[in-house]
Protein backbone atom coordinates (compact mmCIF):
# COMPACT_ATOMS: atom_id res chain seq x y z
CA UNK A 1 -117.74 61.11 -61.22
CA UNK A 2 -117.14 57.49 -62.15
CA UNK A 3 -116.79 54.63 -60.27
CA UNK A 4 -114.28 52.10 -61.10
CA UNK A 5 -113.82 48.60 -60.83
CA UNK A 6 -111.27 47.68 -62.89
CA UNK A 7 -108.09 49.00 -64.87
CA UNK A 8 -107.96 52.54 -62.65
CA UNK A 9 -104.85 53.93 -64.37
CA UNK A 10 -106.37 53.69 -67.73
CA UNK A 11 -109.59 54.91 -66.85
CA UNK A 12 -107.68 58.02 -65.33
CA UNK A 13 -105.36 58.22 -68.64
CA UNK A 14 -108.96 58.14 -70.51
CA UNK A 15 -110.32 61.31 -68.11
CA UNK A 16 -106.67 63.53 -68.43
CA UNK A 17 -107.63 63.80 -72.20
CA UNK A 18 -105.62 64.28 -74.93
CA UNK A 19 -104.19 67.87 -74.40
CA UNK A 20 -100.76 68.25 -72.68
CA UNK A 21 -101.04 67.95 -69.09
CA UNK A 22 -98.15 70.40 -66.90
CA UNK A 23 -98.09 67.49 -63.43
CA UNK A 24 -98.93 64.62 -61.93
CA UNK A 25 -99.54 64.27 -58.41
CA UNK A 26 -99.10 60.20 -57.17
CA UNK A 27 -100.07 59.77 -53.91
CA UNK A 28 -99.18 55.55 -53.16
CA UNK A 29 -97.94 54.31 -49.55
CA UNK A 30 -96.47 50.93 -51.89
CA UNK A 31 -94.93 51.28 -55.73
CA UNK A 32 -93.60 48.34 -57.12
CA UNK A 33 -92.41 47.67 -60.73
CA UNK A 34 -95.37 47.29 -62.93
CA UNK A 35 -96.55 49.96 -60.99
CA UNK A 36 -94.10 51.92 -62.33
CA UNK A 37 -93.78 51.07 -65.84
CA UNK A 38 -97.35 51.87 -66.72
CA UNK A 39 -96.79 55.17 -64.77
CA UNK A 40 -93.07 55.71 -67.68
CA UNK A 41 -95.17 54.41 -70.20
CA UNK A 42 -98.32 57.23 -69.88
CA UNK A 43 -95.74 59.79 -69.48
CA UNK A 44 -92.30 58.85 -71.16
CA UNK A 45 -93.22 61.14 -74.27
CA UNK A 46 -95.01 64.15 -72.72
CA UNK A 47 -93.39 66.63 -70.95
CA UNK A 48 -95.22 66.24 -67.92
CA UNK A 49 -93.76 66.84 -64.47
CA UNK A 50 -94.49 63.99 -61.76
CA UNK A 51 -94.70 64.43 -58.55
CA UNK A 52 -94.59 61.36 -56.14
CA UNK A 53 -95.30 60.85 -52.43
CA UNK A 54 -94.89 57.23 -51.00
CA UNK A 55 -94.61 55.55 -47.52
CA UNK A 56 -90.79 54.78 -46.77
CA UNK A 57 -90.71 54.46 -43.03
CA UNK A 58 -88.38 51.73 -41.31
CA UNK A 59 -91.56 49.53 -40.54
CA UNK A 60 -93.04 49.81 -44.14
CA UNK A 61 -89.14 49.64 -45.55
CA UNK A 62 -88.63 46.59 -43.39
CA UNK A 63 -91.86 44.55 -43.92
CA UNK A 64 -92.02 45.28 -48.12
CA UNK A 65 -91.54 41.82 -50.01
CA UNK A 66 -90.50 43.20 -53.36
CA UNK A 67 -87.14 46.03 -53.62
CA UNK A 68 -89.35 49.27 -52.32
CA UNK A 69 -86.59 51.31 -53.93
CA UNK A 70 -85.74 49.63 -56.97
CA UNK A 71 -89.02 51.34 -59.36
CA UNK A 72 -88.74 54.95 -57.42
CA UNK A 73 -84.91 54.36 -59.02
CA UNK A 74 -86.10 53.53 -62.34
CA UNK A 75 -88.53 56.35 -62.98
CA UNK A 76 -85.57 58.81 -61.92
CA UNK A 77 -83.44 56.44 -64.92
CA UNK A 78 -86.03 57.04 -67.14
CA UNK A 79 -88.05 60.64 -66.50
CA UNK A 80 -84.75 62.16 -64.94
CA UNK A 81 -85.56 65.82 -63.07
CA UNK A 82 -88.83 66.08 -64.54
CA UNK A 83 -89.67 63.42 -61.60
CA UNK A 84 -89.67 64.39 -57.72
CA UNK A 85 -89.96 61.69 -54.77
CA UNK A 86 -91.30 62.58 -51.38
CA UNK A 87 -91.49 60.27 -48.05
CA UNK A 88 -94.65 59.87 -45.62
CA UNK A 89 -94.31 57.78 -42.87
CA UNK A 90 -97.96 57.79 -41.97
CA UNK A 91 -99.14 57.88 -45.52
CA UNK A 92 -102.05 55.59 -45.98
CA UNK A 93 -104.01 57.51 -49.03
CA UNK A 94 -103.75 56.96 -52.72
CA UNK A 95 -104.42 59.59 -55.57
CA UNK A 96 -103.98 60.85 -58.79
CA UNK A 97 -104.45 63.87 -60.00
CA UNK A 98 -103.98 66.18 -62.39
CA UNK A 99 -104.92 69.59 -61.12
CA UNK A 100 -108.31 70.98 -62.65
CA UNK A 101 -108.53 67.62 -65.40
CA UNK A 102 -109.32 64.85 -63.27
CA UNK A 103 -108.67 62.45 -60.79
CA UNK A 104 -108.14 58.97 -59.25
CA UNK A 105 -109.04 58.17 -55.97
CA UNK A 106 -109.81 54.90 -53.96
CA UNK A 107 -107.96 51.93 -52.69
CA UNK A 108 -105.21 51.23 -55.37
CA UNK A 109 -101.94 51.65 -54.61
CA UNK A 110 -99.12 51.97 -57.77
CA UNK A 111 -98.98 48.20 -58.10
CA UNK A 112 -99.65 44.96 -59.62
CA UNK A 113 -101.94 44.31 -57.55
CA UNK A 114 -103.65 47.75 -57.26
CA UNK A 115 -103.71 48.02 -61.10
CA UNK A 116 -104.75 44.52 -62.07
CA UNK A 117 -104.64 41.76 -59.58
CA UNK A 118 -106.90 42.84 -56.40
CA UNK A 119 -110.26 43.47 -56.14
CA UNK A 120 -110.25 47.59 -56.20
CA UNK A 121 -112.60 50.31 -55.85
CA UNK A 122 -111.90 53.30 -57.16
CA UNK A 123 -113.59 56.67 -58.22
CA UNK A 124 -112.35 58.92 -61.22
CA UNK A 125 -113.51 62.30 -61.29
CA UNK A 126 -113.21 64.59 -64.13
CA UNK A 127 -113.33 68.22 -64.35
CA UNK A 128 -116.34 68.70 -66.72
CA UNK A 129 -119.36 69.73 -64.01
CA UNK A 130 -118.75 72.62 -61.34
CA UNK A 131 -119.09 70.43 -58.67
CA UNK A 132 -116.57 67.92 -59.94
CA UNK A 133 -113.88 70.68 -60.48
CA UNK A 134 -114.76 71.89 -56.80
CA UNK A 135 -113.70 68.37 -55.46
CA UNK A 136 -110.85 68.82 -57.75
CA UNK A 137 -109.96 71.85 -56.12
CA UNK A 138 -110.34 70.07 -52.75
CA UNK A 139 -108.39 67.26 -53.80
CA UNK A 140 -105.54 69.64 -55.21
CA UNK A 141 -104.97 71.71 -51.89
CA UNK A 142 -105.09 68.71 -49.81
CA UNK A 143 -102.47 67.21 -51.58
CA UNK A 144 -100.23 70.48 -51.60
CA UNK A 145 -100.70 70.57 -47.53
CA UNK A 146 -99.26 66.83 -47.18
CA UNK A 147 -96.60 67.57 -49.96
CA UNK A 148 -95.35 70.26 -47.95
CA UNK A 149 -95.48 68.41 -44.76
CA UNK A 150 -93.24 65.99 -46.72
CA UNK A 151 -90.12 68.03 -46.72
CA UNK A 152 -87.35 68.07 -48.96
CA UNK A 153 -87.54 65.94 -52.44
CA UNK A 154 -85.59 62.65 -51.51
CA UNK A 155 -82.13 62.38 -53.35
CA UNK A 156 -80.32 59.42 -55.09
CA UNK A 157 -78.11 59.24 -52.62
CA UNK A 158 -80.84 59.13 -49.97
CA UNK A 159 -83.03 56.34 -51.93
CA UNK A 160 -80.05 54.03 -52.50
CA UNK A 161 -79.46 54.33 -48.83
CA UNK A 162 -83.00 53.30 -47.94
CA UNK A 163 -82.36 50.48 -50.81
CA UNK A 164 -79.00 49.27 -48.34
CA UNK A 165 -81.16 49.07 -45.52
CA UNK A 166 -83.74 47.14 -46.71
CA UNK A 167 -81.23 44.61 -48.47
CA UNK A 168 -79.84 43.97 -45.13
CA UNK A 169 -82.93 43.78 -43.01
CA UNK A 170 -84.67 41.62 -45.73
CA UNK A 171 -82.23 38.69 -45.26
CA UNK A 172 -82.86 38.25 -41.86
CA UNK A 173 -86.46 39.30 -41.68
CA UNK A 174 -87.09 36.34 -44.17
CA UNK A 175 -85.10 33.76 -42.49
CA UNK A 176 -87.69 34.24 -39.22
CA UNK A 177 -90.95 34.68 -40.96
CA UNK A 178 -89.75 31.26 -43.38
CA UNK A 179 -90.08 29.01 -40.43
CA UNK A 180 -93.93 30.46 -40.61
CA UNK A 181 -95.33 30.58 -43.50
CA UNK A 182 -97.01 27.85 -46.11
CA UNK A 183 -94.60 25.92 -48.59
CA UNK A 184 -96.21 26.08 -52.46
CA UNK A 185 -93.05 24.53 -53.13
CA UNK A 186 -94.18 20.69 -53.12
CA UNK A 187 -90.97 19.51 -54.60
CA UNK A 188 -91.21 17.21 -58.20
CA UNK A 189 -93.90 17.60 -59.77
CA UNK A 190 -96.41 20.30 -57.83
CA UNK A 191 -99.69 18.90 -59.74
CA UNK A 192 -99.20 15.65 -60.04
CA UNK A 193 -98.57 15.10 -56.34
CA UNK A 194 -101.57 17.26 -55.77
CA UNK A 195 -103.71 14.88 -57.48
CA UNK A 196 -102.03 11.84 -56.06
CA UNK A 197 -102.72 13.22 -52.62
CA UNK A 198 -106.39 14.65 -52.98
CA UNK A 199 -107.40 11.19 -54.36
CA UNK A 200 -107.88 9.38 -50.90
CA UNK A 201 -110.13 10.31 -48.00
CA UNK A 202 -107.54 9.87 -45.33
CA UNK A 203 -103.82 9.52 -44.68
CA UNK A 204 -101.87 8.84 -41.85
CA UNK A 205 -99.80 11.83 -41.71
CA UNK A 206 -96.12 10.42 -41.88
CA UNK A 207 -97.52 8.87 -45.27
CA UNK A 208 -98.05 12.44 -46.55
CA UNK A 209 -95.03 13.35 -45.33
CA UNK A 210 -93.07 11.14 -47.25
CA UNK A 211 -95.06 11.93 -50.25
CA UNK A 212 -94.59 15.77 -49.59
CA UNK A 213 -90.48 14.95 -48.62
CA UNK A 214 -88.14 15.68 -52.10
CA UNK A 215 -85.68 13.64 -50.24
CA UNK A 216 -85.38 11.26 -47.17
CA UNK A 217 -82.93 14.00 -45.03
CA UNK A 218 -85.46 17.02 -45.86
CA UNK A 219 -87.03 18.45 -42.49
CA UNK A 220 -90.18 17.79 -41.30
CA UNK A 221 -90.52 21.49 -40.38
CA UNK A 222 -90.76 21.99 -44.01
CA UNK A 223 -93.51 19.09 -44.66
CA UNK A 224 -95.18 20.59 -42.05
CA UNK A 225 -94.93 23.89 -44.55
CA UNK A 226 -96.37 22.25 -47.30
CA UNK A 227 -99.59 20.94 -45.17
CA UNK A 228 -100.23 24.11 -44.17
CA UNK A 229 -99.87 25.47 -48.05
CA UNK A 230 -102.61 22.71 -48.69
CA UNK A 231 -104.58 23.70 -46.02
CA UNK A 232 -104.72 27.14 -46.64
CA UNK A 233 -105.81 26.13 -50.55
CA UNK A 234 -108.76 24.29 -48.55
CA UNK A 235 -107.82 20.65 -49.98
CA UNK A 236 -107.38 19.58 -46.18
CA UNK A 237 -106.94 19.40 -42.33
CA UNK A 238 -103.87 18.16 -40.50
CA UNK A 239 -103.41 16.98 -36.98
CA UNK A 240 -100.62 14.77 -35.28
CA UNK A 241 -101.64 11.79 -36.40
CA UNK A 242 -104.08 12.01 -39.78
CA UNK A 243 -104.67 14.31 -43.02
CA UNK A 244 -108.46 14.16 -43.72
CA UNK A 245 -108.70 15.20 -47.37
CA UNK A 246 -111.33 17.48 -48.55
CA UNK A 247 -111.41 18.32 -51.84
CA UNK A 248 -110.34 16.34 -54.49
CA UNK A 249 -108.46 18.18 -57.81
CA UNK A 250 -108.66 16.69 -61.20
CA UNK A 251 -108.05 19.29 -63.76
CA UNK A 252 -105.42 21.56 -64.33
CA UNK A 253 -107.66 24.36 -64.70
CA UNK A 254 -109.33 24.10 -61.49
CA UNK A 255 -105.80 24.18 -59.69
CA UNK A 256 -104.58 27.54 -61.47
CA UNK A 257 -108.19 29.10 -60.54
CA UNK A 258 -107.65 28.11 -57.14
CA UNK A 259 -104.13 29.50 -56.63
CA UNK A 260 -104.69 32.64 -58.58
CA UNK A 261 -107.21 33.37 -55.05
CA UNK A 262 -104.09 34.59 -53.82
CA UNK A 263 -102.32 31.83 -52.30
CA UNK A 264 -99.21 32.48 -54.01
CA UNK A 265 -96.56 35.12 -53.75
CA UNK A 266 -96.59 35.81 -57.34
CA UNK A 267 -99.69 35.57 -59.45
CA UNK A 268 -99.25 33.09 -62.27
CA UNK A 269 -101.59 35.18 -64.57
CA UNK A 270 -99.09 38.21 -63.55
CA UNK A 271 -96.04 35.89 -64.98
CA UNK A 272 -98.30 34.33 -68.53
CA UNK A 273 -98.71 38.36 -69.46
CA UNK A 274 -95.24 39.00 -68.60
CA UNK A 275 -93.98 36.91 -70.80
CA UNK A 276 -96.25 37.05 -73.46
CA UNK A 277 -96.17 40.65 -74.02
CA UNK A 278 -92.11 40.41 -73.91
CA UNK A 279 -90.58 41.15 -77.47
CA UNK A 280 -88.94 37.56 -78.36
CA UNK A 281 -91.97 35.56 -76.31
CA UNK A 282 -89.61 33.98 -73.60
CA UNK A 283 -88.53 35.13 -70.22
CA UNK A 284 -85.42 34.20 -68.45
CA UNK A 285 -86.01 34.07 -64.06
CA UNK A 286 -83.72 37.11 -64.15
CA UNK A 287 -85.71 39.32 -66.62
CA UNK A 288 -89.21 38.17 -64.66
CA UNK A 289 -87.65 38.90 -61.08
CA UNK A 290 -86.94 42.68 -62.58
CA UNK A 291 -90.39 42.74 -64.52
CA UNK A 292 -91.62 42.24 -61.62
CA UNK A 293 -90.63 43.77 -59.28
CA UNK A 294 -89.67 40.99 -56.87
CA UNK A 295 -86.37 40.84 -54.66
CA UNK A 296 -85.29 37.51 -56.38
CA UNK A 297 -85.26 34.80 -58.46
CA UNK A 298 -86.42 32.22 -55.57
CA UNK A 299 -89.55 34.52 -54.48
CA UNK A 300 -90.25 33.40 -58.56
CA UNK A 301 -89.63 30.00 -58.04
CA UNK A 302 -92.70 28.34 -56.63
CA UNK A 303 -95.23 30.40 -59.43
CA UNK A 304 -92.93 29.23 -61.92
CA UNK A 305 -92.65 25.65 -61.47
CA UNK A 306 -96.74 25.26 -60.54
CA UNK A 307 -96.94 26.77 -64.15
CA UNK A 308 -94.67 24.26 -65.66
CA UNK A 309 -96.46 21.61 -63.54
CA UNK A 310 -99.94 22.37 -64.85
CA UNK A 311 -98.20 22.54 -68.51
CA UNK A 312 -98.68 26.62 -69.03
CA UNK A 313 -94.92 27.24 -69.66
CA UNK A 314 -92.47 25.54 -70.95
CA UNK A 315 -88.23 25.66 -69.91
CA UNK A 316 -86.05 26.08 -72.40
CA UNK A 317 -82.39 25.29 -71.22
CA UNK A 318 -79.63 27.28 -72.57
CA UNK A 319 -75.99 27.62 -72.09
CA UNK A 320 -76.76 30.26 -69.69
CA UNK A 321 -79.74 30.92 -68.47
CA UNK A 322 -83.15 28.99 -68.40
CA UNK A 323 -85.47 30.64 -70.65
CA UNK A 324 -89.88 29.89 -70.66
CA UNK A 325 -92.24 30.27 -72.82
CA UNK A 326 -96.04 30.20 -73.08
CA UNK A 327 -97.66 26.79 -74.33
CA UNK A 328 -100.76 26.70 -76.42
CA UNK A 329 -102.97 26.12 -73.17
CA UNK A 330 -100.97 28.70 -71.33
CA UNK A 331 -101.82 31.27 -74.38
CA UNK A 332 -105.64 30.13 -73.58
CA UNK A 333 -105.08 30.88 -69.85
CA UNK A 334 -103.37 33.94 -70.76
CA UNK A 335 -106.28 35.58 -72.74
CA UNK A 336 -109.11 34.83 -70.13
């Protein structure tokens, strides 16, 4: 037994061996793209069955950012019937296993996040001692009781119904919560404003405002958005009347490391790697949305134009679509 910090699905791909391996259990209440794609690419050449139970009640459905359906879709594109999809609506767990080789088991769900981004802690357990192939064992019949609970194997059909749903509640759901949540979305230039504003002590707050307005009709619901963005990065406080200024930013360095704490929706390090491990070295906002896993090229929009900002990518306009690439200090972020 191993306990892992970092990288789980590798360090589970490392215990399975090299021998063929019959099925995979995946046991993940959220799946999103990248998710995903490292699961095709471990298996895409083997002849390994998959088996895959997620969370896809309303609620869960309802409140997911990225296209829930969209990756369970792809695998079925990609591994066709050698893949089978199960629902939990009270599923909380996450596991992989490989009955009698080894297994994963912890806090990472089949995501970005889970994989790479979040802070994780995971155990692997492989089948070499007695008592690690009991707890294998255990493992195993647990997850056969809750498979069977499951029901039937979800169709097509029944997925890209789920998919419907969520297109239509998503819409509306993010119209409400928008009126909520922080702005990253500065307008002009994200850093240099930054700067501009961290530089004094003290503003009067319909001074910011300006500042923080792209235009004179823009609502001051939305500068209000962008204050609380700041706020929640820990540059400042807000009242009625004043912004008192707490932290002043002067390199572009410091601002990615600060924003990469998880203040935006997409990580920027998540968007450098796509891009640089892409075949021609650019990205168009289309091809990132679907790398991914996000339900749009606007949830993209704020990461992408703080990385432009700070001078990590660079937009390369086209007759049809706006493509990036990495700059030389991007590369350097990229490789930290």
């Amino acid at each position: 037994m191993k306990l892992i910090t970092a990288n789980p699905l590798q360090e589970f791909y490392a215990a399975l061996g090299k021998s063929p391996i019959k099925t995979i259990n995946v046991v993940s209440p959220f799946i999103t793209q990248p998710g995903i794609k490292e699961l095709v690419e471990g298996f895409r050449r083997k002849r390994t069955t998959i088996q895959i139970l997620t969370n896809l009640s309303g609620l869960n459905v309802a409140l997911s950012l990225s296209n829930p359906i969209s990756p369970l879709l792809e695998i079925l594109d990609v591994l066709g019937d050698r893949v089978t999809i199960k629902g939990c609506s009270t599923l909380h767990a996450k596991l992989y296993l490989s009955n009698g080789r080894a297994a994963l088991v912890g806090s990472s769900n089949l995501t970005y996040g889970g994989m790479v981004r979040n802070t994780e802690l995971n155990w692997v357990i492989q089948g070499r001692k007695k008592e690690d192939r009991h707890q294998l064992e255990v493992l195993k019949s647990w997850f056969d009781q809750i498979w069977a609970d499951a029901g039937k194997p979800l169709t097509r059909k029944e997925l890209e119904s789920i998919e419907d749903t969520w297109e239509g509640t998503q819409a509306s759901l993010m119209r409400i919560v928008s009126e909520f949540v922080p702005e990253p979305r500065l307008g002009g230039d994200y850093w240099k404003k930054t700067q501009e504003i961290t530089r004094k002590k003290e503003w009067k707050r319909k001074d910011i405002e300006k500042k923080l307005s792209v235009d004179k009709g823009e609502s001051p619901k939305n500068a209000t958005r962008k204050l609380v963005f700041l706020k929640q990065l820990g540059l400042l406080d807000f009242s009625q009347a004043t912004v008192m200024i707490h932290r002043k930013m002067t390199s572009p360095l410091e601002m990615y490391t600060l924003l990469e704490e998880g203040h935006l929706q997409i990580s920027l390090k998540s968007i450098l790697r796509s891009i640089q491990s892409s075949k021609s070295g650019r990205m168009s906002y289309k091809a990132l949305s679907k790398e991914l896993g996000v339900p749009n090229d606007d949830a993209l929009s704020g990461s992408m134009i703080w990385l432009e900002s700070l001078g990590y990518v660079a937009r390369h306009h086209t007759s049809s679509l706006d493509q990036f690439t990495i700059t030389k200090q991007g590369k350097r972020i990229e490789k930290t």
